[in-house]
Protein backbone atom coordinates (compact mmCIF):
# COMPACT_ATOMS: atom_id res chain seq x y z
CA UNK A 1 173.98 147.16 41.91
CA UNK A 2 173.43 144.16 39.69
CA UNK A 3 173.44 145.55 35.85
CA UNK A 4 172.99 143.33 32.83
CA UNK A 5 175.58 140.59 33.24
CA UNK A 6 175.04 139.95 36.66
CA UNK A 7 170.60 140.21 36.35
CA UNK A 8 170.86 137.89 32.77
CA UNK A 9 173.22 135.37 34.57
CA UNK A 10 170.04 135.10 37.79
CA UNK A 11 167.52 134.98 34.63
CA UNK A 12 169.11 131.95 33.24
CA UNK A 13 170.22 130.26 36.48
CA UNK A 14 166.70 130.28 37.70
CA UNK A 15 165.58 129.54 33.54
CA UNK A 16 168.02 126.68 33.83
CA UNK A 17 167.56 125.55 37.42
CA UNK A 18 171.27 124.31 37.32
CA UNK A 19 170.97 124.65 41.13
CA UNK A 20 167.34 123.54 42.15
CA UNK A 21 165.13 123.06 39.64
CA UNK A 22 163.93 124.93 36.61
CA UNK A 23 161.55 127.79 37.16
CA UNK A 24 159.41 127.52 33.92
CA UNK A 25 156.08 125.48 34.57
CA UNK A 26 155.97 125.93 38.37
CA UNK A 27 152.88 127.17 40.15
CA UNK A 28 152.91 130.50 42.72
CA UNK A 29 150.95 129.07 45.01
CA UNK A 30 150.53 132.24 47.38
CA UNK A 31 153.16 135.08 47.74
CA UNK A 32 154.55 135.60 51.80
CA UNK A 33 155.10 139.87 51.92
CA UNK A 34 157.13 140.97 55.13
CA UNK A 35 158.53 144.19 53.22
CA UNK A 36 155.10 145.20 51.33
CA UNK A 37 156.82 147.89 49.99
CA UNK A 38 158.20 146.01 47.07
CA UNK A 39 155.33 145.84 45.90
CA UNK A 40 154.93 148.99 42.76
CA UNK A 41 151.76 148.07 41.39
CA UNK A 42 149.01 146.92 42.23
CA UNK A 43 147.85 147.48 45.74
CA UNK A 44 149.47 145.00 48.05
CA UNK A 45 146.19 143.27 48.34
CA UNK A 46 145.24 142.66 44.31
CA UNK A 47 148.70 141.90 44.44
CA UNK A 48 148.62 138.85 46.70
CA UNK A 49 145.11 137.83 45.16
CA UNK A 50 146.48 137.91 41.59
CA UNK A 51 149.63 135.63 42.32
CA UNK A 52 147.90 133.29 43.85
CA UNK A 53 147.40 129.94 41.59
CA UNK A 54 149.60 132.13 38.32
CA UNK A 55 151.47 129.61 36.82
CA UNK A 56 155.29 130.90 35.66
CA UNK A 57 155.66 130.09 31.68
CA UNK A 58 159.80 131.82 31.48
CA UNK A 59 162.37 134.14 32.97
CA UNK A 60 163.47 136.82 30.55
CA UNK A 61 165.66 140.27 31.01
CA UNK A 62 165.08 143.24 29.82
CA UNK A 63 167.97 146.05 30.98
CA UNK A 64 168.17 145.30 34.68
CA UNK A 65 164.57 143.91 35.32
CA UNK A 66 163.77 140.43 35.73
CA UNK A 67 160.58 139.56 33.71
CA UNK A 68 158.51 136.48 34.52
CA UNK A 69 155.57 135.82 31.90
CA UNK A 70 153.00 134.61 33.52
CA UNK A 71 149.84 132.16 32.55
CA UNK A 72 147.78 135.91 32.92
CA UNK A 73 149.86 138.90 33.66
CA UNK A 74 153.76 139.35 34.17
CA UNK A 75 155.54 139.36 36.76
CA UNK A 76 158.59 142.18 36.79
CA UNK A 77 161.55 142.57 39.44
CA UNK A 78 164.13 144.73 39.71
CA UNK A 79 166.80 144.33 42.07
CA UNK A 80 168.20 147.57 42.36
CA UNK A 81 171.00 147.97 44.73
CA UNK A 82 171.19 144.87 47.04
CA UNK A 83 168.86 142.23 45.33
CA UNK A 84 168.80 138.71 44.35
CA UNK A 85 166.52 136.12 43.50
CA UNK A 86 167.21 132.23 44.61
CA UNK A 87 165.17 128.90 44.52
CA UNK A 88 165.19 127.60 47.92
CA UNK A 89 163.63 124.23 49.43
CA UNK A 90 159.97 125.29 51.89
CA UNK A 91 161.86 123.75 54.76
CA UNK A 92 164.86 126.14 54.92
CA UNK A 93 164.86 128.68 57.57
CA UNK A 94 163.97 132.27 55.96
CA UNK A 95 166.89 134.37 56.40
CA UNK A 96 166.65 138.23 57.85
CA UNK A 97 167.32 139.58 54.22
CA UNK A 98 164.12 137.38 52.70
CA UNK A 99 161.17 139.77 52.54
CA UNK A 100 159.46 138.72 49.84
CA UNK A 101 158.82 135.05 49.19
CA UNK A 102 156.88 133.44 46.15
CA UNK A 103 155.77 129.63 47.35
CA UNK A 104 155.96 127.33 44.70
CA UNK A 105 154.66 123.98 44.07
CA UNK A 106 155.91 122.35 47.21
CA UNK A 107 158.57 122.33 48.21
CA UNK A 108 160.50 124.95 46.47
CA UNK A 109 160.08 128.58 47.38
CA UNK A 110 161.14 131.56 44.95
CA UNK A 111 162.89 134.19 47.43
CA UNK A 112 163.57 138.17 47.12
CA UNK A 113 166.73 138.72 48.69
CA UNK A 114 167.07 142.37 49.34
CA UNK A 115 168.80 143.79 52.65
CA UNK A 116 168.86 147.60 51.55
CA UNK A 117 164.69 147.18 50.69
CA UNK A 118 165.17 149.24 47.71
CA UNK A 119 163.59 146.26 45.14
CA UNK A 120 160.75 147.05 43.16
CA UNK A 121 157.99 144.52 41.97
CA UNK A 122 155.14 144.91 39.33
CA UNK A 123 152.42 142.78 38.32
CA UNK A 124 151.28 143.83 35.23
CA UNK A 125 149.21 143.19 32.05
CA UNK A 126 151.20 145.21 29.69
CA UNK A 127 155.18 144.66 30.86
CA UNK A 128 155.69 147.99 28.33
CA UNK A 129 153.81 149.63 30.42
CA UNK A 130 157.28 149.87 32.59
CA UNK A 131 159.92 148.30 29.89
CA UNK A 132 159.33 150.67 27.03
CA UNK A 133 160.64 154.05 28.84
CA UNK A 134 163.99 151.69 28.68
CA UNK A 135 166.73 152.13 26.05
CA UNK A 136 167.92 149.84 23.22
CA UNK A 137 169.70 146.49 24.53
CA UNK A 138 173.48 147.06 23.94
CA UNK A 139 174.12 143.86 23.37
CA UNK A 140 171.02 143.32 20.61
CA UNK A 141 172.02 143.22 17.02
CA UNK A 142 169.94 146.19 15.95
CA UNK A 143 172.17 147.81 18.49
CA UNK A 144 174.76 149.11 16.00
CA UNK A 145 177.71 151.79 16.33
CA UNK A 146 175.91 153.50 13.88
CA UNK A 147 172.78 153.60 16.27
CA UNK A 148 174.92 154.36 18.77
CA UNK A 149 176.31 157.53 17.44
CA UNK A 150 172.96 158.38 15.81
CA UNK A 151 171.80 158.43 19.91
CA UNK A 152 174.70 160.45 21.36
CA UNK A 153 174.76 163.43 19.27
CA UNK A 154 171.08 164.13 20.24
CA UNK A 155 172.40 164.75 23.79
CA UNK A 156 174.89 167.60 25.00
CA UNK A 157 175.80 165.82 28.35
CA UNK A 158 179.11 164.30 30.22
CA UNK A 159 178.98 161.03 28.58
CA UNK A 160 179.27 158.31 31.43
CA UNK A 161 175.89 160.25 33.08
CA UNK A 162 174.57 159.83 29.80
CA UNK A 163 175.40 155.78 29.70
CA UNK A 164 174.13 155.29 32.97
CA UNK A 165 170.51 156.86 32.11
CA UNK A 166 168.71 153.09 31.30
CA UNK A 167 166.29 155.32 29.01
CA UNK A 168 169.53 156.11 26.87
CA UNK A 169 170.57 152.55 27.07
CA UNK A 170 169.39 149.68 29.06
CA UNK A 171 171.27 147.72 31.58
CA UNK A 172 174.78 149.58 31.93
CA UNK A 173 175.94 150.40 35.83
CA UNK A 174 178.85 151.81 37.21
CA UNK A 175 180.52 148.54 36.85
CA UNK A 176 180.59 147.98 33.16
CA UNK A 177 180.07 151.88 32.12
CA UNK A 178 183.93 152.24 33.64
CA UNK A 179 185.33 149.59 32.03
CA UNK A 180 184.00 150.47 28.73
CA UNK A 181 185.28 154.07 28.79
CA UNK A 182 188.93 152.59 29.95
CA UNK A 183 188.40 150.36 26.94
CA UNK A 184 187.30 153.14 24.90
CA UNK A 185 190.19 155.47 26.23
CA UNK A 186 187.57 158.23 26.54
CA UNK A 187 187.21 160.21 29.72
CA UNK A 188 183.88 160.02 31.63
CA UNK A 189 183.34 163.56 31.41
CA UNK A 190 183.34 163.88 27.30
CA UNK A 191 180.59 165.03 26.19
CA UNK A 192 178.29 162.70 24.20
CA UNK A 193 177.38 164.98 21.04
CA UNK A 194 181.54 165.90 20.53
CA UNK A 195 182.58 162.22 19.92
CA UNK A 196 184.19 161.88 16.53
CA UNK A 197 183.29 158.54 14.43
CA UNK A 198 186.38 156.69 15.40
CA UNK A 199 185.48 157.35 19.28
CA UNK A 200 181.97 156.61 18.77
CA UNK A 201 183.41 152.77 17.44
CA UNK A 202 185.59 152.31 20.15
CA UNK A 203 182.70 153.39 22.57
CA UNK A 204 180.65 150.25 21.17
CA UNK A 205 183.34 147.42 20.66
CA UNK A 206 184.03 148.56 24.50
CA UNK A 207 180.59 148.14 25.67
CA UNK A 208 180.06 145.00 23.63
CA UNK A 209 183.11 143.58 24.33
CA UNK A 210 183.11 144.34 28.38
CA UNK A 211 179.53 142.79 28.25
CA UNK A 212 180.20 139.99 26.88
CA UNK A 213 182.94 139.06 29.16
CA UNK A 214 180.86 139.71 31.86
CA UNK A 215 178.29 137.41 30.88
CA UNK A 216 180.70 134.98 30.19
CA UNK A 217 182.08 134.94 33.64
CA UNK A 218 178.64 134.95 35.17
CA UNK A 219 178.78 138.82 36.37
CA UNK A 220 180.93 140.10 38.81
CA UNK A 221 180.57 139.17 42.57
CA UNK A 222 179.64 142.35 44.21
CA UNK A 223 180.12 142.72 47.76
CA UNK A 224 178.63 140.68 49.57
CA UNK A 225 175.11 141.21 47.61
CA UNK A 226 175.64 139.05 44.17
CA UNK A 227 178.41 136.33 44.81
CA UNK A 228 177.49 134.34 41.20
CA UNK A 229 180.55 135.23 38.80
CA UNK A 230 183.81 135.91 38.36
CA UNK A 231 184.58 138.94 35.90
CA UNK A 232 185.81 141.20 39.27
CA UNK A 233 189.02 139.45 38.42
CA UNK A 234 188.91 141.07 34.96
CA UNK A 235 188.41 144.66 35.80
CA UNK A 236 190.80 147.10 34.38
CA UNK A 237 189.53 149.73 36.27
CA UNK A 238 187.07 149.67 38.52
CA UNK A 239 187.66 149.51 42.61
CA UNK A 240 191.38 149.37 41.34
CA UNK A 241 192.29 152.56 42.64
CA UNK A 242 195.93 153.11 42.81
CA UNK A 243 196.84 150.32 41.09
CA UNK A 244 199.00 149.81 37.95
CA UNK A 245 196.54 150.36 35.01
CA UNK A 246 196.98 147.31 32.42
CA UNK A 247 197.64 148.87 29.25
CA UNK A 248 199.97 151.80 30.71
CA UNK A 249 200.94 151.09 34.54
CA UNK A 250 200.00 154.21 35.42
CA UNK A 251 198.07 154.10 38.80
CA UNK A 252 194.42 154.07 38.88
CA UNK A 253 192.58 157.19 39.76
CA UNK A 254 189.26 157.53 41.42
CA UNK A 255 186.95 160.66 40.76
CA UNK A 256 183.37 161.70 40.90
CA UNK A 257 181.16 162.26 38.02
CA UNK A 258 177.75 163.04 37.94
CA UNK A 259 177.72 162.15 41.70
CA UNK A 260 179.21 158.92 41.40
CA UNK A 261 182.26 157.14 42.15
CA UNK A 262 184.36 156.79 38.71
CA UNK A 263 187.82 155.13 38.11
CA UNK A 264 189.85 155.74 35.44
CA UNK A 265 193.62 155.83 33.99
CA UNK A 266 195.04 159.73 33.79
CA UNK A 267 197.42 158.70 30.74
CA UNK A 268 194.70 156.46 29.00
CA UNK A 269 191.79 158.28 29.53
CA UNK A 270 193.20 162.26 29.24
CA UNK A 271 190.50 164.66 29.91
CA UNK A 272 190.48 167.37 27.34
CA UNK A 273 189.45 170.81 28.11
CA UNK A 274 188.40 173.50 24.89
């Protein structure tokens, strides 16, 4: 699934329009629906009449959502597990993955990638409406190790659960959850109200600091779903299993926590039992 790096880096590529052209300023001329369930709210049909002629003023992110403000309304997108967004020309052939396709002034088309059909698309008045059950950003300045700690001791839970809960903290994954913990040298399975002060630091210089790489490099190519950056190259830990962990060497192990596929390093990462 896309998480923060990977949706901010599609924000400001379609922002930017280093590709095609910048999104900002263009007109949704009518919206082409051939998965209608994408559509959240409203109904599929005020949907399609309250796109029409909406002019696009910017492309912001807020946790894992794509946010378009609109000339009346906003526009919100979130790619969940096989997503993407791309500027296309009108002319080119719609591939089998395209279900939902916003045409823009011609001849550009803004198209919803999503082979898994698991995307979800608002059109609202108020974006908090949706946005304001998330977390903090982890990468906003408010966003302090202080706050941080100040958050986790009001929970009793296994703390990479607790990370991946977007109304703890907005825009972490599986992705960028391991590698912070491996950073951290905490174990997945900690739980979030026993971290001691000196933990609770490392905790946030790893999540800042494995964000912030990831942005740098664009994201990580997942799969065959987001092919945009680089930072898969970087990981320490994650889909490494078996492999030589880079502080220690000591091979990679894979386990499940909370129901999901977690990868960590034995030595660096010790789980401790009371």
């Amino acid at each position: 699934m896309p998480e923060l790096p990977e949706v901010e880096s599609i924000a400001q590529r379609l922002c930017e329009g280093t590709e095609t052209i910048p999104l900002p300023g263009r007109k949704i001329k009518h919206v082409s629906l051939y998965w209608p369930r994408h559509i959240v709210q409203p109904s599929v049909s005020t949907f399609r009449r309250r796109m029409k002629d909406r002019v696009i003023r910017d492309v912001r992110r807020r946790g894992k959502f794509l946010v378009f403000p609109l000339d009346e309304g906003n526009l919100l997108i979130h790619l969940r597990m096989s997503g993407d967004l791309t500027i296309c020309p009108a002319k080119k052939p719609r591939g089998s993955y395209e279900h939902t396709i916003f045409h823009l002034d011609e001849p550009w088309q803004l198209r919803f990638s999503d082979a898994r059909k698991f995307g979800l698309i608002y059109y609202l008045k108020d974006p908090g409406r949706v946005l304001n059950r998330l977390g903090p950003e982890p990468l906003d300045p408010a966003f302090t190790a202080h706050l941080l700690a100040e958050r986790l001791k009001k929970h009793q839970r296994m703390l990479k659960p607790l990370l991946l809960d977007q109304r703890f903290l907005a825009g972490l994954g599986n992705i960028y959850t391991d590698e912070a913990l491996h950073y951290a040298g905490l174990h997945p399975r900690i739980r979030s109200d026993s971290l001691s002060q000196d933990q609770v630091e490392k905790l946030w210089h790893g999540i800042q600091t494995t964000l912030r790489e990831g942005l740098r490099q664009n994201g990580a190519s997942i799969d065959w779903v987001y092919r945009g950056g680089s930072f898969q190259n970087q990981f320490r830990v994650y889909q490494r299993t078996g492999e030589p962990c880079p502080i220690c060497s000591t091979p990679i192990e894979r386990i499940i926590v909370g129901q999901r596929g977690t990868h960590i390093c034995p030595h660096c990462q010790p789980e401790i039992t009371k």
